[in-house]
Protein backbone atom coordinates (compact mmCIF):
# COMPACT_ATOMS: atom_id res chain seq x y z
CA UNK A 1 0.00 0.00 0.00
CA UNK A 2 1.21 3.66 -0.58
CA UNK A 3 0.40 6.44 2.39
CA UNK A 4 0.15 9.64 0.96
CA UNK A 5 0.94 12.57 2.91
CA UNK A 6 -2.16 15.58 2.71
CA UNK A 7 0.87 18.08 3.55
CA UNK A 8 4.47 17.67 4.17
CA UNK A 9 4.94 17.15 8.61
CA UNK A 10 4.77 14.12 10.81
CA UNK A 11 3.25 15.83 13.61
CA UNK A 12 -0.07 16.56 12.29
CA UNK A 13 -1.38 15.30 8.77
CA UNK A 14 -3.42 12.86 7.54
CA UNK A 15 -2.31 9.60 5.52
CA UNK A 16 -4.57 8.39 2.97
CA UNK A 17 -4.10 4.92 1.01
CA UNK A 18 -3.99 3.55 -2.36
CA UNK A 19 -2.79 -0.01 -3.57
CA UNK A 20 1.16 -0.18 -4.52
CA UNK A 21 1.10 0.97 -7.93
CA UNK A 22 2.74 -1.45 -11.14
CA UNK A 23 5.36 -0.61 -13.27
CA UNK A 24 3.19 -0.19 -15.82
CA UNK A 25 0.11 1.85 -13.81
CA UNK A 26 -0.35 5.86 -14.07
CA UNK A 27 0.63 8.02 -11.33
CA UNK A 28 -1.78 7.76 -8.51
CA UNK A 29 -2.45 11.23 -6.58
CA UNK A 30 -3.37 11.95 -3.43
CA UNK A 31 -7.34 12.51 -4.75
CA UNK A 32 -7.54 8.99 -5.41
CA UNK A 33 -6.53 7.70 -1.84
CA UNK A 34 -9.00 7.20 0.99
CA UNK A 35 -7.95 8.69 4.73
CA UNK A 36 -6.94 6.34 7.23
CA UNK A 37 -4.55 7.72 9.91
CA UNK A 38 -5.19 11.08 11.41
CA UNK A 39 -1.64 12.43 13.29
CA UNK A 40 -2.28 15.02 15.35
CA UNK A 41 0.12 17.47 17.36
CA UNK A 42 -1.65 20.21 19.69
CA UNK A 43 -0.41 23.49 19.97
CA UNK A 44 1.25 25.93 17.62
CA UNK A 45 5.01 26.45 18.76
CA UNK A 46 5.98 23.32 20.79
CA UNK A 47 4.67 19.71 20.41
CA UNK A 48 4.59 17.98 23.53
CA UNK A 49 2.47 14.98 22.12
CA UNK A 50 1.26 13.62 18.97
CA UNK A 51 -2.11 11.62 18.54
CA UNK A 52 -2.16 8.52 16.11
CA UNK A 53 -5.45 7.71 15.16
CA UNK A 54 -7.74 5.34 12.68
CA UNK A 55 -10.24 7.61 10.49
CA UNK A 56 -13.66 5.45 10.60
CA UNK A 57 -15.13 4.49 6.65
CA UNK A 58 -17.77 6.34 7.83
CA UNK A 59 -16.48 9.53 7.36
CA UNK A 60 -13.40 9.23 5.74
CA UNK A 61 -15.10 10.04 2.05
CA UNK A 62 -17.31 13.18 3.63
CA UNK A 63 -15.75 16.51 2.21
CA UNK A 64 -16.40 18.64 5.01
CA UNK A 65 -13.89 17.05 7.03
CA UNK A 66 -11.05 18.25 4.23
CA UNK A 67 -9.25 14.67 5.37
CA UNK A 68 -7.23 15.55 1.81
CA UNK A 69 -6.30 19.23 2.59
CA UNK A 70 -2.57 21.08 2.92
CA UNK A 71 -3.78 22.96 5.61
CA UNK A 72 -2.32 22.51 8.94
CA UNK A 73 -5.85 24.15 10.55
CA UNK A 74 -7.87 21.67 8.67
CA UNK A 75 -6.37 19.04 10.28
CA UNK A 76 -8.59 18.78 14.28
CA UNK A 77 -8.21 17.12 17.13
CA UNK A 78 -10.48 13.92 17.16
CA UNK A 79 -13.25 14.84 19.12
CA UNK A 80 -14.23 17.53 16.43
CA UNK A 81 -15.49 14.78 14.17
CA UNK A 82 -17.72 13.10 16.73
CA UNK A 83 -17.82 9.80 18.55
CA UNK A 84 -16.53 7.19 16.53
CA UNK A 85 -15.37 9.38 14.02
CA UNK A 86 -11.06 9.84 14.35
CA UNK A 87 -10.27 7.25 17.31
CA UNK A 88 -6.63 7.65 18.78
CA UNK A 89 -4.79 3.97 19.47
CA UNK A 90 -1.54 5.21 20.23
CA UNK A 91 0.58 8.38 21.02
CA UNK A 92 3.83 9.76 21.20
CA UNK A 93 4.61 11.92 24.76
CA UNK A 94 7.94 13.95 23.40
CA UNK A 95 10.59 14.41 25.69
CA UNK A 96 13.47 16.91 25.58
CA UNK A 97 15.79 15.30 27.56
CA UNK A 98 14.81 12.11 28.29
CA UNK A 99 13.43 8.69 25.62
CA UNK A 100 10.02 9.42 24.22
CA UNK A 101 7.46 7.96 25.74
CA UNK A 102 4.90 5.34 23.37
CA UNK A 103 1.31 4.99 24.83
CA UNK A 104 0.10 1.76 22.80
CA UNK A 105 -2.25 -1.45 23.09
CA UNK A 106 -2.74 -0.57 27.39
CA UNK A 107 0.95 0.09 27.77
CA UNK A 108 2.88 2.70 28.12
CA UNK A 109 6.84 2.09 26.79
CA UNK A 110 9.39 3.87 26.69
CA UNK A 111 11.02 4.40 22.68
CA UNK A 112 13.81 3.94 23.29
CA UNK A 113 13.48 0.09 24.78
CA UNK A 114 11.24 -0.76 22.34
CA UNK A 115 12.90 0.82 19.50
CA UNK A 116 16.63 0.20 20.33
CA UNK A 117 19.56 2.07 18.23
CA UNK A 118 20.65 5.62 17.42
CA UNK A 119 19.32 8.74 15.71
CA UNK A 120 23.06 9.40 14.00
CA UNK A 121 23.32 9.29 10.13
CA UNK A 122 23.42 5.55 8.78
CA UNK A 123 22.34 4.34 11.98
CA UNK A 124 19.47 2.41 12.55
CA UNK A 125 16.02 1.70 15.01
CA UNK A 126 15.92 -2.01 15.23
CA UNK A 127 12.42 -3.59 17.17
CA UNK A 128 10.76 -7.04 17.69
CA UNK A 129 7.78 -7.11 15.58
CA UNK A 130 4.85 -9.33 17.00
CA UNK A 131 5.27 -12.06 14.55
CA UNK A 132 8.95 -12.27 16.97
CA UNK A 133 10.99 -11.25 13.82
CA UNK A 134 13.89 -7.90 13.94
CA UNK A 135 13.00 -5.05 11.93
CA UNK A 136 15.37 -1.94 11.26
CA UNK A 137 14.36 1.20 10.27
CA UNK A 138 17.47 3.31 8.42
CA UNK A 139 18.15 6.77 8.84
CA UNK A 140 19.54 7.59 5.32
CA UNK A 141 20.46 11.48 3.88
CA UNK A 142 16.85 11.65 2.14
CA UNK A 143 14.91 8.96 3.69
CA UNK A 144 13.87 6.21 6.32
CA UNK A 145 13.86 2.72 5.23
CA UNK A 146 12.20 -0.28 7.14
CA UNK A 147 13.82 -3.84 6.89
CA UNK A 148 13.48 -6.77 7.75
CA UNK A 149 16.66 -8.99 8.91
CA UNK A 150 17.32 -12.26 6.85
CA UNK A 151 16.61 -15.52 8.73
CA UNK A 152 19.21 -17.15 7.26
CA UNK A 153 22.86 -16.12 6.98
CA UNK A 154 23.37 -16.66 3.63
CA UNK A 155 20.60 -14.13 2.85
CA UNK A 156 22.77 -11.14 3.19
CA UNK A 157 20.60 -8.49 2.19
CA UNK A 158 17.75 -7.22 3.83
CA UNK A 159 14.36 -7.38 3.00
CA UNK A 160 12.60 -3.94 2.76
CA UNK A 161 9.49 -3.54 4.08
CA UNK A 162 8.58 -0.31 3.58
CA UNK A 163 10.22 3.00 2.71
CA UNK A 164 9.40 6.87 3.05
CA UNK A 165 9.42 9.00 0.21
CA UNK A 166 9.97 12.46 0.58
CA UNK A 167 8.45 15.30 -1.66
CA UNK A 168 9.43 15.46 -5.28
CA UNK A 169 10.96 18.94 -6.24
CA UNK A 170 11.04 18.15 -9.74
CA UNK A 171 8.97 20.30 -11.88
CA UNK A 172 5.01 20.15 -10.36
CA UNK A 173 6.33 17.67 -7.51
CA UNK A 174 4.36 14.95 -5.94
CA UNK A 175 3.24 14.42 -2.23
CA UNK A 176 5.24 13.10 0.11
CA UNK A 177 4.48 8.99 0.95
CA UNK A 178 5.26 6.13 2.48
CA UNK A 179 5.46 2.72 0.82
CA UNK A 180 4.24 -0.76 2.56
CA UNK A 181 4.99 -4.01 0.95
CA UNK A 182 2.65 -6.47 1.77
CA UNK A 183 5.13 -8.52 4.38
CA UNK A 184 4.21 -5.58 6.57
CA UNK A 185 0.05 -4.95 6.36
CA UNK A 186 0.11 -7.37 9.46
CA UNK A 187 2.19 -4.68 11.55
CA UNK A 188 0.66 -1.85 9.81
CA UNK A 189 -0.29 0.17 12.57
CA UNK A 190 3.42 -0.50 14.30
CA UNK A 191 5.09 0.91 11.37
CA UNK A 192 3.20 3.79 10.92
CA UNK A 193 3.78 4.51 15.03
CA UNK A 194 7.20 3.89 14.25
CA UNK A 195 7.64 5.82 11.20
CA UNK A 196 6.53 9.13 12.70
CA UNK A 197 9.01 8.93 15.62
CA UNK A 198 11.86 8.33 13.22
CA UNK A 199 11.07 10.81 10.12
CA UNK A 200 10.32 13.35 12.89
CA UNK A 201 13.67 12.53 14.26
CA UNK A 202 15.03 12.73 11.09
CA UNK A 203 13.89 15.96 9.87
CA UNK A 204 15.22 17.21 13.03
CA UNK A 205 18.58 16.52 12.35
CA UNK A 206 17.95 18.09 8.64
CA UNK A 207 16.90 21.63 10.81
CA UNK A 208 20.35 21.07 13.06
CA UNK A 209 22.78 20.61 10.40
CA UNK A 210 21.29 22.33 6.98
CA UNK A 211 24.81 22.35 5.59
CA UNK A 212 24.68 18.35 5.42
CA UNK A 213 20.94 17.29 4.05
CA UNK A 214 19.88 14.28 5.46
């Protein structure tokens, strides 16, 4: 599946899906994709936590919630769509100083247990996924990269299981997305979680050192 991005942030935009497009299949664009994860960070100049959420069917299709618009403001916290509507299953409580904290599934975990590693260039985020296998997201200069480990030895190379692409700047440019293969629907809601702590971490480093894009 491909996760388009309505504008380009991890703290508070919506991710709308399509199939994984062919070779051979036009362009798809983000008016063809239907909403289904509302992000959401409160608060203007400092985010303190960010809301992961499931859009319902329901209301995912109804134009007055602008589910498909560029518009930071457009984007509301999930009571403003009614009960049943936008409902949260995890969140991220940012800390300066100290490992993010991951409220998911009745526990609360701290990010940097559960997703052991670095956030240096080249490093990598490595976590136990619930079918008990290692997965690594990469930190690389222009994007984050999910794999999966090879079972067996002689398999040397990774197996990716999804990968972020950022914005296009070429000519008219595309949306920002991310990219799951189907090895990782069964985790999707992990990798999305997982996804928005390391991009954001990511693009963080990209602010810190603009002489070295990331």
């Amino acid at each position: 599946m491909e996760f388009h991005l309505s504008r380009n942030s991890t703290s508070t935009v919506v991710l709308s899906s399509t199939p994984l497009r062919s070779s051979s299949a036009s362009t798809t664009t983000l008016v063809d994709a239907l909403p289904v994860y509302h992000i959401y960070s409160p608060g203007q100049l400092t985010r303190n936590t960010t809301y992961i959420s499931h859009i319902s069917s329901d209301i995912a299709v109804k134009p007055e919630h602008k589910f498909k618009s560029a518009r930071k403001g457009d984007i509301k916290d999930a009571a403003s769509y009614g009960e049943g509507g936008v409902v949260e299953f995890a969140r991220l409580n940012w800390r300066t100083f100290r490992s993010t904290r991951l409220v998911y599934n009745m526990q609360i975990t701290d990010l940097d247990q559960f997703l052991t590693g670095s956030d240096l260039i080249g490093s990598a985020r490595t976590f136990v996924g619930p079918d008990g296998l290692s997965y690594s997201w990469h930190m690389g200069m222009t994007t984050s990269l999910l794999t999966l480990k090879a079972a067996v030895p002689a398999e040397t190379a990774p197996k990716t299981i999804a990968k972020f692409y950022p914005q296009s700047a070429v000519g008219a440019g595309r949306n920002p997305y991310l990219e799951v293969q189907p090895e990782g629907m069964h985790m999707l809601d992990i990798i999305v979680i997982t996804w928005v702590f390391v991009e954001t971490r990511r693009r963080e480093l990209e602010k810190q050192y603009p002489a070295f894009p990331i």
